[in-house]
Protein backbone atom coordinates (compact mmCIF):
# COMPACT_ATOMS: atom_id res chain seq x y z
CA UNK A 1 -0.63 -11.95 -16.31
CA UNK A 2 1.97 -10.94 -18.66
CA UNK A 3 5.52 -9.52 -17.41
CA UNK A 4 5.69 -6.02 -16.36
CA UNK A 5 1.41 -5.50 -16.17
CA UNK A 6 -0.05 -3.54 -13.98
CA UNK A 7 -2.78 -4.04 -12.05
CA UNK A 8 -5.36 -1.86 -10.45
CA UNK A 9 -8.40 -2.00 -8.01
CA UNK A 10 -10.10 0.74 -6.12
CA UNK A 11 -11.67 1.66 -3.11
CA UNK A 12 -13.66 4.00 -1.09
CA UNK A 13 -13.83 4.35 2.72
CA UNK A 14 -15.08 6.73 5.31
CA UNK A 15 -12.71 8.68 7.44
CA UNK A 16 -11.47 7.21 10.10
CA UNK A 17 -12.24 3.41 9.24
CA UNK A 18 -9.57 1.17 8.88
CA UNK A 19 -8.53 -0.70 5.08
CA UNK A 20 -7.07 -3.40 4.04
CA UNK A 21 -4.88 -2.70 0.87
CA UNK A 22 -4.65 -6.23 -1.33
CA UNK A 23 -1.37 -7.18 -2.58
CA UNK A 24 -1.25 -9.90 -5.22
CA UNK A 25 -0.17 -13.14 -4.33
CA UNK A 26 3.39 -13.63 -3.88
CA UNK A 27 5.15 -16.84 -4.25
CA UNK A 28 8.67 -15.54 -3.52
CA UNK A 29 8.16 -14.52 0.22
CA UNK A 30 6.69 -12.30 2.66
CA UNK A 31 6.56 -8.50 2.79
CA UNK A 32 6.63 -7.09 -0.53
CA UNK A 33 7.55 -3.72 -1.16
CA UNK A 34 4.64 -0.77 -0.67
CA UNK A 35 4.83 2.44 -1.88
CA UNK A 36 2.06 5.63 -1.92
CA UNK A 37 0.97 9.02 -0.46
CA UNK A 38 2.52 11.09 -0.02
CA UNK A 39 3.83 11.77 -3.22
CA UNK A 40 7.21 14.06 -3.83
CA UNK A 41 7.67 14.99 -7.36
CA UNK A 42 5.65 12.38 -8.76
CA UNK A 43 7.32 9.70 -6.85
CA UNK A 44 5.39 7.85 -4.18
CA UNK A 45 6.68 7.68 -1.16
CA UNK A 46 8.22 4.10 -0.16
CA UNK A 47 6.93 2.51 3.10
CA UNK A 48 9.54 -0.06 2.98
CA UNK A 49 12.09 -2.93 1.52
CA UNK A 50 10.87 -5.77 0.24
CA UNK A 51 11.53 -8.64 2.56
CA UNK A 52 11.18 -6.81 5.49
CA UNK A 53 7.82 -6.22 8.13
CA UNK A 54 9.57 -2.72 9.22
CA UNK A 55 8.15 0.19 7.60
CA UNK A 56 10.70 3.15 7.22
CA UNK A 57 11.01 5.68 9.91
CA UNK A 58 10.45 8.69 7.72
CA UNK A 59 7.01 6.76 7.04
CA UNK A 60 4.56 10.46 9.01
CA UNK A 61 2.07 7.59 9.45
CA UNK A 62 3.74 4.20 9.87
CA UNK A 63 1.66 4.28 13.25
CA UNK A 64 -1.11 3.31 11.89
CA UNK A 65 0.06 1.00 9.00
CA UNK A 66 0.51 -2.59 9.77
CA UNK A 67 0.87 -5.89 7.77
CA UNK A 68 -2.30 -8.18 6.91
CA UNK A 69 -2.33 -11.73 8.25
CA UNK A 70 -1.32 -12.72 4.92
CA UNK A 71 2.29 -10.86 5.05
CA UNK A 72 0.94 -9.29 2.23
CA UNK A 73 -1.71 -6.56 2.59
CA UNK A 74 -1.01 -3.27 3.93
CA UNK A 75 -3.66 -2.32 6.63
CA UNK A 76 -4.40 1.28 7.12
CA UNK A 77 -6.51 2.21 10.53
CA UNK A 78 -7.49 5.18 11.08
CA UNK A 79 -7.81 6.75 7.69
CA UNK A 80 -7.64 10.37 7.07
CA UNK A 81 -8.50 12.21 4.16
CA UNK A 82 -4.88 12.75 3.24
CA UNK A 83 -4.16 8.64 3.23
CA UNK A 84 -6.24 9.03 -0.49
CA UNK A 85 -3.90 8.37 -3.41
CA UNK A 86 -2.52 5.75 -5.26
CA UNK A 87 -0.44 2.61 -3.71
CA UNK A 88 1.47 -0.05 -4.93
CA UNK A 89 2.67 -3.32 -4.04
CA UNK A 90 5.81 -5.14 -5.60
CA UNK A 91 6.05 -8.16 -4.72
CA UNK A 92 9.75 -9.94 -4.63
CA UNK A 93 10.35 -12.06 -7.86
CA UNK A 94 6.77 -11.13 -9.48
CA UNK A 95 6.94 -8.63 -12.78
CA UNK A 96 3.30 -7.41 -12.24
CA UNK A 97 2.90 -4.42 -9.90
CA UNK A 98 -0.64 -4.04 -7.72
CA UNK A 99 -1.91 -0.40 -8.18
CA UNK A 100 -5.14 0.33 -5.19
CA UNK A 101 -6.33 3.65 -5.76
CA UNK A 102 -8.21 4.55 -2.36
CA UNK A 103 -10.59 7.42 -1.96
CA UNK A 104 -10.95 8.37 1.69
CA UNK A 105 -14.80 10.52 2.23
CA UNK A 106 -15.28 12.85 4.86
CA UNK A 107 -15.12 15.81 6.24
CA UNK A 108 -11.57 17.58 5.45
């Protein structure tokens, strides 16, 4: 991958399931940062600091966010139809960003 890329991958779950959002691999350290819905002037909304396991208390859902066994992935349980958008991962020391757009179906 070349500095600065982007990359995405999608998915699709039913409401109410529970996701795991892939990070790429990072070789500089746990935790990387992870940002997504919802969104506030075209700016995602940051779940929290690279380096660190503690998502922000501002995070509305951060109760039902946790960290994959991998340090990495951001785990989602209990998806509603408003966790749908676009997330990214930025990983400490890495130049590529990980874009996951997830579709949540159900009933609204």
């Amino acid at each position: 991958m070349t500095r600065g890329q982007t990359v995405s991958q999608t998915y699709r779950v039913e409401k109410g399931s529970t996701v795991v959002l892939p990070c790429i691999e990072n070789t500089a350290g746990d935790y990387p940062a992870w940002s997504g819905p919802p969104v506030n002037n075209d700016v995602p909304k940051l779940y929290n600091m690279a380096g660190s396991s503690a998502f922000f208390t501002s995070v509305v859902n951060r109760d039902r966010m946790s960290w994959g066994s991998n340090k990495m992935d951001l785990v989602l349980s209990d998806v509603v139809i408003a966790d749908g958008g676009i997330y990214y991962c930025a990983p400490r020391g890495v130049a590529t960003t990980w874009k996951v757009q997830l579709f949540v179906q159900g009933m609204s």
